[in-house]
PDB file of N, CA and C in Angstrom:
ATOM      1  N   UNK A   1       0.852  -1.174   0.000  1.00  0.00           N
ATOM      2  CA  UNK A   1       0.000   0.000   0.000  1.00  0.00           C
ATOM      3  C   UNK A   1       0.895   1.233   0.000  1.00  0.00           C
ATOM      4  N   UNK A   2       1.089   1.799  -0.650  1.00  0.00           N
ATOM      5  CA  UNK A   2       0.915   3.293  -0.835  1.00  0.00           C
ATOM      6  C   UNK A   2       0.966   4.360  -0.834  1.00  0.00           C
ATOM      7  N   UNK A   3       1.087   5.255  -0.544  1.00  0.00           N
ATOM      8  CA  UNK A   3       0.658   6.935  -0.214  1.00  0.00           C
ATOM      9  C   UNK A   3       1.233   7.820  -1.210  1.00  0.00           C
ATOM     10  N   UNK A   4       0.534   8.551  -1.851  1.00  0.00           N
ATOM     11  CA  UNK A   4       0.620   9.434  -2.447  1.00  0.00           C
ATOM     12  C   UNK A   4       0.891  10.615  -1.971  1.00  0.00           C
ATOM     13  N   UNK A   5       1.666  11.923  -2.885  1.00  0.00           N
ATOM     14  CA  UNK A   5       2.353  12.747  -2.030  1.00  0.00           C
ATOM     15  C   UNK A   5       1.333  13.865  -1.330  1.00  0.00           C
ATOM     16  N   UNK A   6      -0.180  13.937  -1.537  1.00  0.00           N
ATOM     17  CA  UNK A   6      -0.598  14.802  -0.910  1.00  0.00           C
ATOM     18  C   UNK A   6      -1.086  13.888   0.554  1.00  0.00           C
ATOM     19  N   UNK A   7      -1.395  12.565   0.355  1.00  0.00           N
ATOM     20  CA  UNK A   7      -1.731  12.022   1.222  1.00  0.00           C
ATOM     21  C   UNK A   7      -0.874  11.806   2.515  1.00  0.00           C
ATOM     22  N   UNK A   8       0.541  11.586   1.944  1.00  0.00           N
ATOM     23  CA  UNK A   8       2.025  11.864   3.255  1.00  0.00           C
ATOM     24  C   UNK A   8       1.984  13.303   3.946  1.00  0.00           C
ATOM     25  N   UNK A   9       1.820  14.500   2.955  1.00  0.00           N
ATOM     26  CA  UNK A   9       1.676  15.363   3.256  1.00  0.00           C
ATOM     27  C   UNK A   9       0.255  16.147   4.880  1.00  0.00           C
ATOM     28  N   UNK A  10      -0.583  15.705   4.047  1.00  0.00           N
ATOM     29  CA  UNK A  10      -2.223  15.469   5.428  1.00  0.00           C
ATOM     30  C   UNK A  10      -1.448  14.914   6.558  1.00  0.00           C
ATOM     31  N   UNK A  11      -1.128  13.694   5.991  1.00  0.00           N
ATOM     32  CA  UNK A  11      -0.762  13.520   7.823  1.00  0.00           C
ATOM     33  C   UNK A  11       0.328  13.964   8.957  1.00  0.00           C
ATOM     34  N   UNK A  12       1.489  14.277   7.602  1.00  0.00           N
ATOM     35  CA  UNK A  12       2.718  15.012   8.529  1.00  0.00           C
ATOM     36  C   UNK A  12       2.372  16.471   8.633  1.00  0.00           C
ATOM     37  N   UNK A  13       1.481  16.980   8.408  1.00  0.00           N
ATOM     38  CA  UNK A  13       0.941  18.380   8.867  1.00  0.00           C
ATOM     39  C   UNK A  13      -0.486  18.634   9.776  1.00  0.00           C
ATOM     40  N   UNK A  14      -0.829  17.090  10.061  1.00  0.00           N
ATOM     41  CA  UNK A  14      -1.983  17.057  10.601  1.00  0.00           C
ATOM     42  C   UNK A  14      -2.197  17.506  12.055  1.00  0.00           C
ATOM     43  N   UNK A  15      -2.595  18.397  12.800  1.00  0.00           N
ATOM     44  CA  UNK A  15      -2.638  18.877  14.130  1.00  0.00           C
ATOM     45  C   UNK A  15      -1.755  20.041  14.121  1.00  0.00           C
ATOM     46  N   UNK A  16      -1.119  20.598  12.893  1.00  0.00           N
ATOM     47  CA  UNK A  16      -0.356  21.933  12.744  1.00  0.00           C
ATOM     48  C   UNK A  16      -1.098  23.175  12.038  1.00  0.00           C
ATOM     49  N   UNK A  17      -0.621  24.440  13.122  1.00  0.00           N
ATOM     50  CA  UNK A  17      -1.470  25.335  12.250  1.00  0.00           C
ATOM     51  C   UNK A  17      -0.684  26.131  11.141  1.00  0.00           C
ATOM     52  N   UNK A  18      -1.729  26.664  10.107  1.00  0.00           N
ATOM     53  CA  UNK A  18      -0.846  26.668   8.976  1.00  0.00           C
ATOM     54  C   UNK A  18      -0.183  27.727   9.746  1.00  0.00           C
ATOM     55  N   UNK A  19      -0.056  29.063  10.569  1.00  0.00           N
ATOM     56  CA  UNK A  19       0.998  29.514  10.733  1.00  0.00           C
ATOM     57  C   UNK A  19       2.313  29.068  11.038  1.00  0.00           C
ATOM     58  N   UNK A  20       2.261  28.202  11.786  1.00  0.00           N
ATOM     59  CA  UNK A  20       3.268  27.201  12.072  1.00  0.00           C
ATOM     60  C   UNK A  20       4.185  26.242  11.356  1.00  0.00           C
ATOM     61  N   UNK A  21       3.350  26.279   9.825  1.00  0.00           N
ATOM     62  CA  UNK A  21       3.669  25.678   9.124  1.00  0.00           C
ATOM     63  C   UNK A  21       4.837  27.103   8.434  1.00  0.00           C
ATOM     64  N   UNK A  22       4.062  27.869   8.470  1.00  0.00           N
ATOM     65  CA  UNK A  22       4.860  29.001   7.844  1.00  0.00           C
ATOM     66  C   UNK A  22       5.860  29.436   8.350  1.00  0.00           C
ATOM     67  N   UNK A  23       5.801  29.850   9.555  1.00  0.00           N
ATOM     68  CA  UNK A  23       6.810  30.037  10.080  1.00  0.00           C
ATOM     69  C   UNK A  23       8.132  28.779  10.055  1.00  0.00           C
ATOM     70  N   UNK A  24       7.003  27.490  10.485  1.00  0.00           N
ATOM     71  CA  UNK A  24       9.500  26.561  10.181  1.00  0.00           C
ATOM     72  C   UNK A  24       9.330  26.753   8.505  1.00  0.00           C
ATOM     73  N   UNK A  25       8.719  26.508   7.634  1.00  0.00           N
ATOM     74  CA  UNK A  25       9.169  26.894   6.444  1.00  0.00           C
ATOM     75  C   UNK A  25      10.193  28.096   6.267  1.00  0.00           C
ATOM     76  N   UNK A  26       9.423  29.347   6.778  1.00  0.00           N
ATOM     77  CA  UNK A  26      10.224  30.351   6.360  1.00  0.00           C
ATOM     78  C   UNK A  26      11.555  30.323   7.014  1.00  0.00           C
ATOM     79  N   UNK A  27      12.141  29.820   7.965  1.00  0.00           N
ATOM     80  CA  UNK A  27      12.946  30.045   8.580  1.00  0.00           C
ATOM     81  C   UNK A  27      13.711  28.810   8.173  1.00  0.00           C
ATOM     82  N   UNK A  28      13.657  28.036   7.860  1.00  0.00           N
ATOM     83  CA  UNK A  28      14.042  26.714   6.932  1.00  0.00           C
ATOM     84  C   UNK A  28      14.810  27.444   5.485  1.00  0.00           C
ATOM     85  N   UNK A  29      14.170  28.213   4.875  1.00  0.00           N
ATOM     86  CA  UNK A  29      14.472  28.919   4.011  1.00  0.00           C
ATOM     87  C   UNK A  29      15.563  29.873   3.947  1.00  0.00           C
ATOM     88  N   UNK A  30      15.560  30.640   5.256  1.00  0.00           N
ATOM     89  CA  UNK A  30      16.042  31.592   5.421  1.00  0.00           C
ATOM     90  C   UNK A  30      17.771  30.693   5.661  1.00  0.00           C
ATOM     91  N   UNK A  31      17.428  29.568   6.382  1.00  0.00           N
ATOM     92  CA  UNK A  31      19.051  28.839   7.093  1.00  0.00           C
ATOM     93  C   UNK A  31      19.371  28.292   5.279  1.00  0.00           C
ATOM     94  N   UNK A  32      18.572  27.876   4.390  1.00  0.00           N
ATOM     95  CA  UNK A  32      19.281  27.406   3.464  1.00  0.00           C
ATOM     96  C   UNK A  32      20.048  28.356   2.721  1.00  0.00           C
ATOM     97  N   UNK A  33      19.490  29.524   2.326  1.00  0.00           N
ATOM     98  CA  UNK A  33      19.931  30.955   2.057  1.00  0.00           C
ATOM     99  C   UNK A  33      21.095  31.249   2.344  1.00  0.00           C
ATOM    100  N   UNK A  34      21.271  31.357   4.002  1.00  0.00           N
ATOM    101  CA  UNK A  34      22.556  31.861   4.593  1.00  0.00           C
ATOM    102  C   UNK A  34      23.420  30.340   4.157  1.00  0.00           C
ATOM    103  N   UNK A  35      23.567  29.360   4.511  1.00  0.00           N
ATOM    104  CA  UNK A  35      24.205  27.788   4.104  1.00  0.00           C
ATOM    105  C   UNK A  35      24.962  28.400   2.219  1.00  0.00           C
ATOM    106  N   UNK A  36      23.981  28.376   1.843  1.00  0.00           N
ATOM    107  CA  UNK A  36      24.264  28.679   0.324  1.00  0.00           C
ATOM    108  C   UNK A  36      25.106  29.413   0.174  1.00  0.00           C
ATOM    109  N   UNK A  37      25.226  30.647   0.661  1.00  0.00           N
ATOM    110  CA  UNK A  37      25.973  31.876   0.560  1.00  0.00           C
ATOM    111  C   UNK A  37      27.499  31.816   1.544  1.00  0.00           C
ATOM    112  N   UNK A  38      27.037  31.236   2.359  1.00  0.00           N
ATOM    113  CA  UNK A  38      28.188  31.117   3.246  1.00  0.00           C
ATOM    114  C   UNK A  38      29.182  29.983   2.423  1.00  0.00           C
ATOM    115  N   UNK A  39      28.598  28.845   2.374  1.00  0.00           N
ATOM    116  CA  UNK A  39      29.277  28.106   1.784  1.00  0.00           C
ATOM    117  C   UNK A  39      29.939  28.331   0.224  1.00  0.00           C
ATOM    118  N   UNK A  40      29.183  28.597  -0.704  1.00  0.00           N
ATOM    119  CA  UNK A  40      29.682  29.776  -2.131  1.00  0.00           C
ATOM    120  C   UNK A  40      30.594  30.631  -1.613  1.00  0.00           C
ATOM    121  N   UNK A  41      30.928  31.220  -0.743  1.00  0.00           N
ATOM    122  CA  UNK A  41      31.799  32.427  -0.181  1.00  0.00           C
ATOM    123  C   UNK A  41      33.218  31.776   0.054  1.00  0.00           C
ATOM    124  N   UNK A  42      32.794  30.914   0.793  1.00  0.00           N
ATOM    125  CA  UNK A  42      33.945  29.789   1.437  1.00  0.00           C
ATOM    126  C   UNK A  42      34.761  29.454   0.058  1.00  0.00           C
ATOM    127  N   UNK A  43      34.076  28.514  -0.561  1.00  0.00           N
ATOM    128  CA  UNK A  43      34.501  28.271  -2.221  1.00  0.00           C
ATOM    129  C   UNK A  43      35.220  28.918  -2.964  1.00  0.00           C
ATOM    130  N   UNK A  44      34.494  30.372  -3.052  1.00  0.00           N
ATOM    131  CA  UNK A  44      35.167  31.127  -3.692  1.00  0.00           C
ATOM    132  C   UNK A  44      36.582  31.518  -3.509  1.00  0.00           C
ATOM    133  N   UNK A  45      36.695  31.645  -1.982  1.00  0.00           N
ATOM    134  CA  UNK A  45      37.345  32.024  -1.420  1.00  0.00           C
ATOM    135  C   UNK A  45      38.843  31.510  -1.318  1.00  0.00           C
ATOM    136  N   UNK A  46      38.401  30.024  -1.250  1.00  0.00           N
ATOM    137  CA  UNK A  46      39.434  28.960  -1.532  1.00  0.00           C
ATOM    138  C   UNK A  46      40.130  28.631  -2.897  1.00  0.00           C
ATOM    139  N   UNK A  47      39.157  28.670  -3.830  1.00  0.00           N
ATOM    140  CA  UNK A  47      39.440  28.926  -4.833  1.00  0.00           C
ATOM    141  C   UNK A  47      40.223  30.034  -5.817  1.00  0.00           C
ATOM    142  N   UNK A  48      40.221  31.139  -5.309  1.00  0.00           N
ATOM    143  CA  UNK A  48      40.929  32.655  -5.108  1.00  0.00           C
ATOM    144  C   UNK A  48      41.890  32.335  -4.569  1.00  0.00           C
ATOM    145  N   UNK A  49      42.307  31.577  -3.609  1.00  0.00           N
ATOM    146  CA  UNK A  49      43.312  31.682  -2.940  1.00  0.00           C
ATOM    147  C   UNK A  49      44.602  30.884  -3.611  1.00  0.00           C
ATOM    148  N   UNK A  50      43.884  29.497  -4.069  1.00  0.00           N
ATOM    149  CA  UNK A  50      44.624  28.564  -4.556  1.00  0.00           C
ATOM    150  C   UNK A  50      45.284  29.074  -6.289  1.00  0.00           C
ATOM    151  N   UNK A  51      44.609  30.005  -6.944  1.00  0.00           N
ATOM    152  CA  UNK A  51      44.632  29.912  -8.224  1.00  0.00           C
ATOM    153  C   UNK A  51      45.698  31.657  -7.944  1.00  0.00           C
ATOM    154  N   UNK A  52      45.614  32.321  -6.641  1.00  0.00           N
ATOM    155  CA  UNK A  52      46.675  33.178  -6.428  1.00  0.00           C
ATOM    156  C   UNK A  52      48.301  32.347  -6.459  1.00  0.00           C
ATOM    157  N   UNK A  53      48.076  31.483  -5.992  1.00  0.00           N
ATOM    158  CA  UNK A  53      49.460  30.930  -5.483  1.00  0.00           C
ATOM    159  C   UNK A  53      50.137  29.924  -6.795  1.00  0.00           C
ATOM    160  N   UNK A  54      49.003  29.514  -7.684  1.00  0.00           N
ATOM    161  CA  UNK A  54      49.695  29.419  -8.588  1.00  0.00           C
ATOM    162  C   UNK A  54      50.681  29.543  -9.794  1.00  0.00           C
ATOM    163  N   UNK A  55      50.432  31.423  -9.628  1.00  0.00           N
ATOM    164  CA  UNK A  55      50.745  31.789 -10.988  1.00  0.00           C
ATOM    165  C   UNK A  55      50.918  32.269 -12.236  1.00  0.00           C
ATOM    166  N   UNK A  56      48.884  31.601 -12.553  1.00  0.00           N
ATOM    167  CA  UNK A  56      48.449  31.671 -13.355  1.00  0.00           C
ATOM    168  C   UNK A  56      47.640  32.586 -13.967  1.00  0.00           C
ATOM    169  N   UNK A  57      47.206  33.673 -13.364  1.00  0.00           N
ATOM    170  CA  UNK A  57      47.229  35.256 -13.728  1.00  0.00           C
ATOM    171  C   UNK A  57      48.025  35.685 -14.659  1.00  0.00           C
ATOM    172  N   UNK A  58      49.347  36.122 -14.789  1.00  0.00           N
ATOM    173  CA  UNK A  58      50.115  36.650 -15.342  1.00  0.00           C
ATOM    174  C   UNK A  58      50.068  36.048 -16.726  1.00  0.00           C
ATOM    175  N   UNK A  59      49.656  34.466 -17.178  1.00  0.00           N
ATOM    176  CA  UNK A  59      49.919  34.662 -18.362  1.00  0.00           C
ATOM    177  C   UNK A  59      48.576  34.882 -19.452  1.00  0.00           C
ATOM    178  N   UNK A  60      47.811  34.830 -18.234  1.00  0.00           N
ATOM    179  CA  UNK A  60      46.266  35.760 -19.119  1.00  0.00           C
ATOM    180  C   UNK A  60      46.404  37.056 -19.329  1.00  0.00           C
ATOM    181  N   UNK A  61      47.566  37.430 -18.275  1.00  0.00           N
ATOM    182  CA  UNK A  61      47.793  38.860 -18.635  1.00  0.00           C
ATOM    183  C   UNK A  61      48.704  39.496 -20.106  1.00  0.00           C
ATOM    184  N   UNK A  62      49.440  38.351 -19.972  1.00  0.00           N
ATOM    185  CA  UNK A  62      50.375  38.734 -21.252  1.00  0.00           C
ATOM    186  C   UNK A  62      49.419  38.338 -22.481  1.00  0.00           C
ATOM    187  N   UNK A  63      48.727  37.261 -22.849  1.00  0.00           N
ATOM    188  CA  UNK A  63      48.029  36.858 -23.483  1.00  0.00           C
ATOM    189  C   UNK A  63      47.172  37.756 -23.953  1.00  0.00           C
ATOM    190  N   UNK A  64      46.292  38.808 -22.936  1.00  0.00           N
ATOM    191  CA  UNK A  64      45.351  39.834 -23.131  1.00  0.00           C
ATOM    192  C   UNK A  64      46.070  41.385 -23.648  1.00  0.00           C
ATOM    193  N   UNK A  65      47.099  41.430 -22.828  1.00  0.00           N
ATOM    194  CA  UNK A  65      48.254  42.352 -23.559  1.00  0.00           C
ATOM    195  C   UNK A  65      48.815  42.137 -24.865  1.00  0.00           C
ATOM    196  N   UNK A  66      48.595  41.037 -25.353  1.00  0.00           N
ATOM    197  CA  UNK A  66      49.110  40.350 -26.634  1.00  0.00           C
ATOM    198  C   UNK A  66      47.905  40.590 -27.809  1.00  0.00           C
ATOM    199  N   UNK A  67      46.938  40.647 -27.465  1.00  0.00           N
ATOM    200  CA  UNK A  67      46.098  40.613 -27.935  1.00  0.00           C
ATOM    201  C   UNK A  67      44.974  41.842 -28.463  1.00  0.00           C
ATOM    202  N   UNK A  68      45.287  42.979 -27.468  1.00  0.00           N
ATOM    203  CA  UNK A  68      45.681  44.453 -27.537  1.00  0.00           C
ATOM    204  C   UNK A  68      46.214  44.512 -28.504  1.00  0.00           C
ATOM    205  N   UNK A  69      47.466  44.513 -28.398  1.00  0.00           N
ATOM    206  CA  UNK A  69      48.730  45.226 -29.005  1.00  0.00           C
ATOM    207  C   UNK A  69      48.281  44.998 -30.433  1.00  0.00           C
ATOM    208  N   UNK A  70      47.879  43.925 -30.919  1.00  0.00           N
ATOM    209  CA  UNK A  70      47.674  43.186 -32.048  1.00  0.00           C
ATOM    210  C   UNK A  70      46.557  44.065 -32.456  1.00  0.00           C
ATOM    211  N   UNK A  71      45.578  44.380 -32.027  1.00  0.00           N
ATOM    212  CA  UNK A  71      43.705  45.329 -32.698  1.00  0.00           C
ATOM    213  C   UNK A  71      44.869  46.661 -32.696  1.00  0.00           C
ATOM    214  N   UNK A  72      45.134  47.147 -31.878  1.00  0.00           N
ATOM    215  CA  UNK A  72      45.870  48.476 -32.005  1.00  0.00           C
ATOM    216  C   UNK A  72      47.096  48.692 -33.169  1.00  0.00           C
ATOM    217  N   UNK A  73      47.463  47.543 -33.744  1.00  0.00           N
ATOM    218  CA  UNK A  73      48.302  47.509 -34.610  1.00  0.00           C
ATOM    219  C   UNK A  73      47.800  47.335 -35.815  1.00  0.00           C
ATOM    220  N   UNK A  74      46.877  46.707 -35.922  1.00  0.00           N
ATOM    221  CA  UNK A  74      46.068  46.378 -37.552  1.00  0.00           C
ATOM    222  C   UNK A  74      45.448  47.909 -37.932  1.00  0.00           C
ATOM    223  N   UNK A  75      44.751  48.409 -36.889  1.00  0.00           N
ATOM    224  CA  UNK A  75      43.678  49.770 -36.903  1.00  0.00           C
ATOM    225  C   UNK A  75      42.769  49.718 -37.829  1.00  0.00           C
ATOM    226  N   UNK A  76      41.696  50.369 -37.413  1.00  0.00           N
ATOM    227  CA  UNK A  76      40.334  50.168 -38.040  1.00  0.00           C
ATOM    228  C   UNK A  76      40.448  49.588 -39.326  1.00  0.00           C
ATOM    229  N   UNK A  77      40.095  48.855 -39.916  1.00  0.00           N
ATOM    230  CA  UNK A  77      39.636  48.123 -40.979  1.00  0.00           C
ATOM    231  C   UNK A  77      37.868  48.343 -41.756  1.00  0.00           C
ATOM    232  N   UNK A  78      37.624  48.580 -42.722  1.00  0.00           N
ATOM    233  CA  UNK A  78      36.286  48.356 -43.248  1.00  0.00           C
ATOM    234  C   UNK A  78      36.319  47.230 -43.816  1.00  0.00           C
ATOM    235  N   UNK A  79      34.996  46.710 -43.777  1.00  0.00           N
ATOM    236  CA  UNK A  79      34.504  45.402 -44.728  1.00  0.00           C
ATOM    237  C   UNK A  79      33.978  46.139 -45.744  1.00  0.00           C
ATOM    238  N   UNK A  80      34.456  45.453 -47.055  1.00  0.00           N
ATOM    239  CA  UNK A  80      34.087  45.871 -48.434  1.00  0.00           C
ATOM    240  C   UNK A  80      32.886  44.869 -48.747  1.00  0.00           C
ATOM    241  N   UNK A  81      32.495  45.227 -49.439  1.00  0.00           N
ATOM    242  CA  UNK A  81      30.972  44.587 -49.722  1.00  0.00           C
ATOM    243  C   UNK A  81      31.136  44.229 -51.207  1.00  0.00           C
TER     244      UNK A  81
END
């Protein structure tokens, strides 16, 4: 036998008022929110840190400097039709 999801639902909310319901929802919400963000922050953070110590900046930099130099050297161009 069974249960369907509104039917699980009736009974694990049964003797609750819907404010109550609202309220741990919202605040359920609110902890996943902060979790999310905190944890993304953390990530980032680590991630920033690790990709500092590598290195690997500088040769996106030359690469993007390279790549400059190059549009500034051709100069405007038209397409002929």
């Amino acid at each position: 036998m069974s249960m369907d999801a509104n039917q699980h639902e009736q009974i694990y909310h049964s003797g609750q008022k819907r404010s109550k319901i609202f309220v741990n929802n919202f605040i359920g919400g609110i902890g996943w929110g902060l979790g999310a963000t905190v944890g993304l922050a953390a990530f980032l953070a680590l991630t920033t840190f690790v990709l500092s110590k590598v290195n690997f900046v500088p040769i996106i930099g030359q690469f993007t400097s390279q790549v400059v130099q190059f549009v500034q050297d051709s100069g405007p161009q038209r397409i002929k039709k």
